[in-house]
C-alpha atoms as a PDB file:
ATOM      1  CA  UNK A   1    -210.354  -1.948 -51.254  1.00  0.00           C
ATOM      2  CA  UNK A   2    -213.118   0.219 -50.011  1.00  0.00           C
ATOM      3  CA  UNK A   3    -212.146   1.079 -46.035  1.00  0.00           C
ATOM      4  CA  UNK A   4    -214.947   0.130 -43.474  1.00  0.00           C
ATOM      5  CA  UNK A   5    -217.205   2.750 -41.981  1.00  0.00           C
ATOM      6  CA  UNK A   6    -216.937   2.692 -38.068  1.00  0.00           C
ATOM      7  CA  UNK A   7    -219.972   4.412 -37.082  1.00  0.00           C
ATOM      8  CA  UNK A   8    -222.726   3.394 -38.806  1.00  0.00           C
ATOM      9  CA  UNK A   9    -224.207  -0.285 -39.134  1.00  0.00           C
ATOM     10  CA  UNK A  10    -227.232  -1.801 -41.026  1.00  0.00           C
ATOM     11  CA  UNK A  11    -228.671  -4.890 -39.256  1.00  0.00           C
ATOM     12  CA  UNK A  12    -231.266  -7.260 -40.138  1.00  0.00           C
ATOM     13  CA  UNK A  13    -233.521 -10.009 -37.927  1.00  0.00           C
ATOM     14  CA  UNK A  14    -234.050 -13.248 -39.840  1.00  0.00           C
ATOM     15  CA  UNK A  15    -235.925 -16.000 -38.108  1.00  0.00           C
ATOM     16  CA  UNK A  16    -236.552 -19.594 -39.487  1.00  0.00           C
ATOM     17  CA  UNK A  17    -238.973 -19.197 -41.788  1.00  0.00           C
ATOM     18  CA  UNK A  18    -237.014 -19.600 -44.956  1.00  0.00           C
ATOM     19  CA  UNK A  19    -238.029 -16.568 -47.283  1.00  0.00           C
ATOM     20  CA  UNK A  20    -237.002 -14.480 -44.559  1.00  0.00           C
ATOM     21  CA  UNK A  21    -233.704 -16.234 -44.262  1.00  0.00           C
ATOM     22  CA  UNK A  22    -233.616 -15.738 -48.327  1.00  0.00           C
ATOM     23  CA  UNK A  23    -234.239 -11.924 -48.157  1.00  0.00           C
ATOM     24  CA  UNK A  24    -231.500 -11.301 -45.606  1.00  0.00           C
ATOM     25  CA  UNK A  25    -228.568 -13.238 -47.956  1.00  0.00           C
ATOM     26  CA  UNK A  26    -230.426 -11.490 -50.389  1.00  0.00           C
ATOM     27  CA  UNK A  27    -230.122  -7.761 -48.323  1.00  0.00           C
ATOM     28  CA  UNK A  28    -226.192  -8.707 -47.588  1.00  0.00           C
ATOM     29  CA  UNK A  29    -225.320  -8.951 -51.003  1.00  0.00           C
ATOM     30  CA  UNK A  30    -227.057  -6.226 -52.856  1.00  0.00           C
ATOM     31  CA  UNK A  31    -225.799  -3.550 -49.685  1.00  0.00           C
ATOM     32  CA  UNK A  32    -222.313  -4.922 -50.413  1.00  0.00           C
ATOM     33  CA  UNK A  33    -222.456  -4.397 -53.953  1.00  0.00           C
ATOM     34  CA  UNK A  34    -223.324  -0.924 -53.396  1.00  0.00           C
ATOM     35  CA  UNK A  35    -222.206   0.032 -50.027  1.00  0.00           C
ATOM     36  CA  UNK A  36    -219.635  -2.391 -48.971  1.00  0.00           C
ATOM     37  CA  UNK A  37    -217.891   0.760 -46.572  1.00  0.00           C
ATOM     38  CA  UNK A  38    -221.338   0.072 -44.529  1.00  0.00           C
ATOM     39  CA  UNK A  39    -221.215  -2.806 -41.765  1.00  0.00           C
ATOM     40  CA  UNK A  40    -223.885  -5.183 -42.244  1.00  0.00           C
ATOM     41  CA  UNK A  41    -225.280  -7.364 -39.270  1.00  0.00           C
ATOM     42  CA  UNK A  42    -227.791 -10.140 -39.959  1.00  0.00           C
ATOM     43  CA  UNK A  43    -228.883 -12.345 -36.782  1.00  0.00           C
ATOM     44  CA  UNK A  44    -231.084 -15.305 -37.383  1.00  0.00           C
ATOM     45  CA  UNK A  45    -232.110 -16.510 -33.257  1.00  0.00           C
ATOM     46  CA  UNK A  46    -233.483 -14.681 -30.766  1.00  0.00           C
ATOM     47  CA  UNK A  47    -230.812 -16.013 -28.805  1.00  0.00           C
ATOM     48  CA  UNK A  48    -228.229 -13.814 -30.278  1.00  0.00           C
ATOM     49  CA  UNK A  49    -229.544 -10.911 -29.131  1.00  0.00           C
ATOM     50  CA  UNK A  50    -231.261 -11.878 -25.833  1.00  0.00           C
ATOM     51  CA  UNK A  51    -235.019 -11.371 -27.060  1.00  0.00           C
ATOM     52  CA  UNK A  52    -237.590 -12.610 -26.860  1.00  0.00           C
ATOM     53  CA  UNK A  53    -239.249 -14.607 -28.716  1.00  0.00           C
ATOM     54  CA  UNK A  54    -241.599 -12.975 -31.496  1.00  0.00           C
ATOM     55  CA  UNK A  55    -244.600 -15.090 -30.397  1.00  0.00           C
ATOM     56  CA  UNK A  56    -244.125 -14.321 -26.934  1.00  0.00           C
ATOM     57  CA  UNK A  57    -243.685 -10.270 -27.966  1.00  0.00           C
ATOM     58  CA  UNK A  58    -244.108  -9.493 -31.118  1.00  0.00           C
ATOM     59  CA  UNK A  59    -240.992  -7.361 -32.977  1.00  0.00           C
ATOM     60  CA  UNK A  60    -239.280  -7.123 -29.538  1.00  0.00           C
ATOM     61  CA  UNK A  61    -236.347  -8.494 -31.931  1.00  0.00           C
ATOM     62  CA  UNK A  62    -235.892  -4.924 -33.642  1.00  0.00           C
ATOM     63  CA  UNK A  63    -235.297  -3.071 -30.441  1.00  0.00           C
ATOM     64  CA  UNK A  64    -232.546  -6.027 -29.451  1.00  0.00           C
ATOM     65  CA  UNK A  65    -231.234  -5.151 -32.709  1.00  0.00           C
ATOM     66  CA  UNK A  66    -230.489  -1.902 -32.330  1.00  0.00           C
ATOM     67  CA  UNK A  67    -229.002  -2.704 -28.881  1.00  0.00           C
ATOM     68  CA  UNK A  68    -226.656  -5.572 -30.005  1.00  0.00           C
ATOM     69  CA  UNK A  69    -225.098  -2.888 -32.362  1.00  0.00           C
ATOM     70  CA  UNK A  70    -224.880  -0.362 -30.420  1.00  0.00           C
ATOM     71  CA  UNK A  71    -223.055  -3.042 -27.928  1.00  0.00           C
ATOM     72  CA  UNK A  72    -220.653  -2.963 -30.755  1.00  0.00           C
ATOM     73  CA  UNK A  73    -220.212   0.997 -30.642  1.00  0.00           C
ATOM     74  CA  UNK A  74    -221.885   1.659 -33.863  1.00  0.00           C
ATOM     75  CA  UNK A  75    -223.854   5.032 -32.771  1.00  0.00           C
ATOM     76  CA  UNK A  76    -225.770   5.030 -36.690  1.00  0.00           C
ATOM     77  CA  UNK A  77    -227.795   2.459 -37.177  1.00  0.00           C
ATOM     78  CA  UNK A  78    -230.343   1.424 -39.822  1.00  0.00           C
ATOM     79  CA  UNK A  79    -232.689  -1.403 -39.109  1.00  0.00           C
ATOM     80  CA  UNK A  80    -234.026  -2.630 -42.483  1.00  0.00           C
ATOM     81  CA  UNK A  81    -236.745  -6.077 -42.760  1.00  0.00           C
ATOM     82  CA  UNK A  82    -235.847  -8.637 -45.633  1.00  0.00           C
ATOM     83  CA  UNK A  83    -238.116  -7.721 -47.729  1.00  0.00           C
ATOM     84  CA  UNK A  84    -236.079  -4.782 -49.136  1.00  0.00           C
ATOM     85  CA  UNK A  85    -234.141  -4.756 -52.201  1.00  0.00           C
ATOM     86  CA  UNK A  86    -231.332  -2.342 -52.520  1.00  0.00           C
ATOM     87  CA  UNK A  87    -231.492  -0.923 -56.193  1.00  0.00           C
ATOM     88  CA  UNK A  88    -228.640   1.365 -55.862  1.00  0.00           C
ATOM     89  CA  UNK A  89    -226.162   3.252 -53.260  1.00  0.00           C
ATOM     90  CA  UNK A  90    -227.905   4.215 -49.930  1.00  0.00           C
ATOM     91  CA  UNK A  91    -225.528   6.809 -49.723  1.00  0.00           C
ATOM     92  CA  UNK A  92    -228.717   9.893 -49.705  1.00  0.00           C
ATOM     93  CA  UNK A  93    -230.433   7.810 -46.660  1.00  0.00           C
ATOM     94  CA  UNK A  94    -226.965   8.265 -45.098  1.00  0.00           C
ATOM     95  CA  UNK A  95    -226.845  11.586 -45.775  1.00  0.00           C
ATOM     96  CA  UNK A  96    -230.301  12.358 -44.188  1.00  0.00           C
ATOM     97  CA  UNK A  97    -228.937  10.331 -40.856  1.00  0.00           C
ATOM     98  CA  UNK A  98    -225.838  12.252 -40.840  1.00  0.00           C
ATOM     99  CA  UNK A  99    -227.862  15.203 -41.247  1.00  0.00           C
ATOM    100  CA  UNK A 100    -231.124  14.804 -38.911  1.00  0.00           C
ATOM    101  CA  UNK A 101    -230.039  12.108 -36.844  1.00  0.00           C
ATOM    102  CA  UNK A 102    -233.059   9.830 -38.113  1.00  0.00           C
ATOM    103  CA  UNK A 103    -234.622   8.369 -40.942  1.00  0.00           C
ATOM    104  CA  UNK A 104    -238.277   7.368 -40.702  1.00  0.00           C
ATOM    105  CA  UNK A 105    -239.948   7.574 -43.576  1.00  0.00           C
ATOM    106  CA  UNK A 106    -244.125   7.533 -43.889  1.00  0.00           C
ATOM    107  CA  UNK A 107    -246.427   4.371 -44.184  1.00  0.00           C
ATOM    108  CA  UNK A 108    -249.525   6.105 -45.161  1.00  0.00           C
ATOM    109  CA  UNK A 109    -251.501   4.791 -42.597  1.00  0.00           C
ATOM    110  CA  UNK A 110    -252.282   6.036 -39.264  1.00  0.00           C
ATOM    111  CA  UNK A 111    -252.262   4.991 -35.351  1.00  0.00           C
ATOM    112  CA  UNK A 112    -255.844   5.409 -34.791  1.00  0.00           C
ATOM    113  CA  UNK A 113    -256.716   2.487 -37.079  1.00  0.00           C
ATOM    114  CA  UNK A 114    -253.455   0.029 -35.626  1.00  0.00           C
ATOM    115  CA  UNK A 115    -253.409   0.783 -31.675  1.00  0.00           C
ATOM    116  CA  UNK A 116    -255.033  -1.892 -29.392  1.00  0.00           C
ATOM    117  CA  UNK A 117    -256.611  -1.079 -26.155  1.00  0.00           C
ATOM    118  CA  UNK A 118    -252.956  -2.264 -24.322  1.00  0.00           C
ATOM    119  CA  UNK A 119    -251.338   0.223 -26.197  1.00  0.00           C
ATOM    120  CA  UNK A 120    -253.878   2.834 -26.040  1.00  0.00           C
ATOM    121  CA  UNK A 121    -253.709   2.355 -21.957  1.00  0.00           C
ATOM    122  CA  UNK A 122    -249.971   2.610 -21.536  1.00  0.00           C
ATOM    123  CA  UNK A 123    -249.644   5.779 -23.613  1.00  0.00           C
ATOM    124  CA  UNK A 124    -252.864   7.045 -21.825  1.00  0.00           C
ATOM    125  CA  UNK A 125    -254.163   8.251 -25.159  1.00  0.00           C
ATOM    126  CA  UNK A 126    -258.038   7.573 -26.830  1.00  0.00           C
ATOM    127  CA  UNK A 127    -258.160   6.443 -30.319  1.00  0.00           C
ATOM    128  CA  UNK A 128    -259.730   9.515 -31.267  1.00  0.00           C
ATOM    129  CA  UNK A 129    -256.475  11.559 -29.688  1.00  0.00           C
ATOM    130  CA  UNK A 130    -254.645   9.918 -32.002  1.00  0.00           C
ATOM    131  CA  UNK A 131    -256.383   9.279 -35.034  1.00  0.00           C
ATOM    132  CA  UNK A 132    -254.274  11.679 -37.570  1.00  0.00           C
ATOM    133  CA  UNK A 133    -250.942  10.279 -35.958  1.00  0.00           C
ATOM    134  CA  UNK A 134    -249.255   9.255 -39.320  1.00  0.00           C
ATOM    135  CA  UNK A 135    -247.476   5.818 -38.577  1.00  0.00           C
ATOM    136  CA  UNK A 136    -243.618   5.625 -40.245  1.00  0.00           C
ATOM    137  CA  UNK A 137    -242.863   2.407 -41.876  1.00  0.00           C
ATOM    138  CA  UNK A 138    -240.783   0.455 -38.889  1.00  0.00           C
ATOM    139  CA  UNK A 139    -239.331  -2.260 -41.721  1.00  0.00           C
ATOM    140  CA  UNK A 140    -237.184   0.496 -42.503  1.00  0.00           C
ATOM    141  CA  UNK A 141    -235.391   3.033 -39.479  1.00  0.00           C
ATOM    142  CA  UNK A 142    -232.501   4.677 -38.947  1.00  0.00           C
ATOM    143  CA  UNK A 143    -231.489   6.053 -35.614  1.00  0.00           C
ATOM    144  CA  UNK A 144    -228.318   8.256 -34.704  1.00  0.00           C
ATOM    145  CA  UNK A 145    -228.203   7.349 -31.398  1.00  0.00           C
ATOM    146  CA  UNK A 146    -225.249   9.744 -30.094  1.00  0.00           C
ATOM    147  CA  UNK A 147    -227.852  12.395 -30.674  1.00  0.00           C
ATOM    148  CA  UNK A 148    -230.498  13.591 -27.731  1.00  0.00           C
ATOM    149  CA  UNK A 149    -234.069  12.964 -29.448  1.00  0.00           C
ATOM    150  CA  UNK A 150    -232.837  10.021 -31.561  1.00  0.00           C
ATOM    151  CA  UNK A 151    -232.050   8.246 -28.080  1.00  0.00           C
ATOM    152  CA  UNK A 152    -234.737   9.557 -26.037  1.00  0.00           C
ATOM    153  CA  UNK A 153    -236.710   8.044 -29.081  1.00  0.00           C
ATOM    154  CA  UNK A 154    -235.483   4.762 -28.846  1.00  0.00           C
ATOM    155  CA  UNK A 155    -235.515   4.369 -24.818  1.00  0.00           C
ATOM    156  CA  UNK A 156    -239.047   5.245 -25.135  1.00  0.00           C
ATOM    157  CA  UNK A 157    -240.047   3.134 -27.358  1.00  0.00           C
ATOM    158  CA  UNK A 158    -237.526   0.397 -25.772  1.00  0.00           C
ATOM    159  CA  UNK A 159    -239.276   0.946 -22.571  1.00  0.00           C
ATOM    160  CA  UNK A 160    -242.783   0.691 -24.094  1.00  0.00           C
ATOM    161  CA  UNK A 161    -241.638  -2.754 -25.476  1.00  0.00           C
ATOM    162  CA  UNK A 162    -240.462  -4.318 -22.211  1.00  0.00           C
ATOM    163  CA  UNK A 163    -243.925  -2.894 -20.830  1.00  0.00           C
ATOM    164  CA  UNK A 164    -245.926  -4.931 -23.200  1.00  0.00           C
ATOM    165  CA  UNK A 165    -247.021  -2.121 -25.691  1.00  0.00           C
ATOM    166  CA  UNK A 166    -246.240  -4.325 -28.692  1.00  0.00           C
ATOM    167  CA  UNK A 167    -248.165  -7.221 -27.548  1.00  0.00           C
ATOM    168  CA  UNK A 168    -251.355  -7.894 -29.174  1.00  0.00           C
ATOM    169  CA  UNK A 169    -253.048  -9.443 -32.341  1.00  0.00           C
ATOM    170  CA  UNK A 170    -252.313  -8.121 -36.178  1.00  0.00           C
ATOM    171  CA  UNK A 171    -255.534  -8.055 -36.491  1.00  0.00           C
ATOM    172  CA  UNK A 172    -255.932  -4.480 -34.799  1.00  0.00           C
ATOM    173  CA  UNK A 173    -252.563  -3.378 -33.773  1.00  0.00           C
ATOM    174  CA  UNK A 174    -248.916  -2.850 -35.631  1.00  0.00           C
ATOM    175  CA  UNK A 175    -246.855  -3.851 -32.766  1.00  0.00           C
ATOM    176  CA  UNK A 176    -243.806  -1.905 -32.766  1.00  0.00           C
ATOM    177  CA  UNK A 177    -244.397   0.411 -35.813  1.00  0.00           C
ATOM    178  CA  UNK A 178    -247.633   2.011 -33.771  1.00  0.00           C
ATOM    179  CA  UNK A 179    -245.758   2.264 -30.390  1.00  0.00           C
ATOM    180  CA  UNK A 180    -242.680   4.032 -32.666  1.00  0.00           C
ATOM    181  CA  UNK A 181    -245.431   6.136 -33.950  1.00  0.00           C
ATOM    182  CA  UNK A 182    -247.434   7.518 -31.291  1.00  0.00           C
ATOM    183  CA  UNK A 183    -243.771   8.271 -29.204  1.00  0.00           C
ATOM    184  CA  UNK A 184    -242.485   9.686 -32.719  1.00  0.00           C
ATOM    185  CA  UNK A 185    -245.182  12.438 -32.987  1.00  0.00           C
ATOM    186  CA  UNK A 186    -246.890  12.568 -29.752  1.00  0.00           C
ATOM    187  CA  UNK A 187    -243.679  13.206 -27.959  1.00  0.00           C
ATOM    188  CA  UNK A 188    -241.282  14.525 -29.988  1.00  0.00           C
ATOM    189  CA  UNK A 189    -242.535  15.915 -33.057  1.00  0.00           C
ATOM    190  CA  UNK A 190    -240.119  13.969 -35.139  1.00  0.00           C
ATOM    191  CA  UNK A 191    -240.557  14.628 -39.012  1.00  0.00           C
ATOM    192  CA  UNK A 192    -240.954  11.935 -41.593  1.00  0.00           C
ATOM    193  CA  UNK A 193    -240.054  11.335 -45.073  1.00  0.00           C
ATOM    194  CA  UNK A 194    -243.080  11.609 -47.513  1.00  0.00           C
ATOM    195  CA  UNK A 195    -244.548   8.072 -48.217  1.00  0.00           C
ATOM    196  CA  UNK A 196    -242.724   6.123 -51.145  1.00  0.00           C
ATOM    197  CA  UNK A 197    -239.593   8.049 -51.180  1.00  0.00           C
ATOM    198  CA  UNK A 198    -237.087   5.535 -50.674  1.00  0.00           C
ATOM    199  CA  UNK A 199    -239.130   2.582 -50.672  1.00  0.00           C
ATOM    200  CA  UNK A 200    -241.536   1.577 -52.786  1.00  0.00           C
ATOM    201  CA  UNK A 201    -244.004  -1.630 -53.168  1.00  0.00           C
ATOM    202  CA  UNK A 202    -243.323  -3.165 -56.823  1.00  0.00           C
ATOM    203  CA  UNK A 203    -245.860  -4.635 -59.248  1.00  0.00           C
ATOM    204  CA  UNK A 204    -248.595  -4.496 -61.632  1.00  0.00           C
ATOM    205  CA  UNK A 205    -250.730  -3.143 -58.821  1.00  0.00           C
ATOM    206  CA  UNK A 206    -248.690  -0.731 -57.665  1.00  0.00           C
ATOM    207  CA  UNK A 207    -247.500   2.915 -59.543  1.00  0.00           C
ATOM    208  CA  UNK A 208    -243.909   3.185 -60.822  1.00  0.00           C
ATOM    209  CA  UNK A 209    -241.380   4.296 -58.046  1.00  0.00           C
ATOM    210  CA  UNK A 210    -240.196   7.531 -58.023  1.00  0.00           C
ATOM    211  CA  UNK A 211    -236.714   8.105 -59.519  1.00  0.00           C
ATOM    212  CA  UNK A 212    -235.977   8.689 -55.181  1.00  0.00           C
ATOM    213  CA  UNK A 213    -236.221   4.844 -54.729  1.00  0.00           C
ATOM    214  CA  UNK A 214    -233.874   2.927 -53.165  1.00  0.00           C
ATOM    215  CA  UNK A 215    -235.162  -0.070 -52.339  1.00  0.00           C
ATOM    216  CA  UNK A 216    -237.862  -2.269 -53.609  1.00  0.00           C
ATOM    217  CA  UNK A 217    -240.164  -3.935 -51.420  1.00  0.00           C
ATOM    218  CA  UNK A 218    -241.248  -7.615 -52.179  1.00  0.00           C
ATOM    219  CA  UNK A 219    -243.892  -9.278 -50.380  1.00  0.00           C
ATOM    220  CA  UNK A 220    -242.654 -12.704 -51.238  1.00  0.00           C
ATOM    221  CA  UNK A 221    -238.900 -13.810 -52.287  1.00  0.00           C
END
């Protein structure tokens, strides 16, 4: 029997919408086949984690994730959406945690393009200022948060939820991936992971994951 890491925790946010539902059993069991020494936390209510609802603020739920765990005492922990499919061992993402004391790895696109005007006021910032910010992929993050920028990280971007930041339409903003962003690189300098090293899109429209990839990422169930 393969002992139980104590430090480090994977969670997951599943409301009622069934595919999501789908994608988290679906998450549980592939980590466990591969990782089953990693904790694995998937809530499906808002309730559970006192947040608010995702109409009301949209991916406020992630942040409550990372705070139920940590409630726990898990200091490591990866926050990853159900549309990932684990492939194979996570055990290199790991390593980079252990190692950096964060995982964020690049979207390709960039906060210029995905920051309302809310958002643009509270970080007192033009969209021209931040045009070139690259935006990390917030379906997928891992924080270390017993380490100094990893947590000043997270109570910014904490902060700049409970101050509306994430609030607006998905029309012109990305919620809690551009807040993350903007406090990634505008305040700390923190470094990403190229684009499409651990996850990758998969499909006839797509190009054929590197050999890095981890986990698959399926639009639908």
């Amino acid at each position: 029997m393969t002992s139980q890491r104590n430090d480090i925790a994977i969670v997951n946010f599943a409301n009622d919408v069934s595919w999501y539902r789908e994608g988290q059993q679906r998450l549980r069991e592939e980590l466990n086949k591969f990782n089953p020494e990693i904790a694995f936390f998937g809530f499906q209510t808002e309730e559970q984690i006192g947040s608010p609802k995702h109409h009301e603020n949209p991916y406020a739920f992630k942040v409550y994730c990372f705070n139920r765990v940590m409630a726990m005492g898990f200091n490591k922990i990866i926050y990853a959406d159900s549309s990932l499919y684990p492939i194979k061992s996570i055990q290199p993402i790991i390593d980079h945690l252990d190692n950096v004391g964060y995982v964020m790895e690049d979207s390709g696109h960039f906060a210029g393009q995905w920051c309302n005007e809310n958002a643009l006021n509270y970080f007192g910032v033009t969209k021209d200022e931040i045009k070139d910010v690259p935006m990390f992929t917030a379906g997928f993050l891992g924080l270390d948060l017993s380490r100094d920028i990893p947590r000043r990280f997270f109570n910014h971007w904490y902060n700049s939820m409970i101050n509306g930041a994430f609030k607006g339409s998905w029309s012109d903003h990305r919620h809690d991936m551009t807040c993350g962003s903007v406090i990634a690189k505008c305040h700390f300098d923190m470094e990403y992971i190229p684009v499409c090293t651990y996850l990758a899109y998969i499909g006839a429209s797509y190009p054929k994951p590197k050999e890095t990839t981890i986990f698959h990422l399926k639009p639908t169930i």
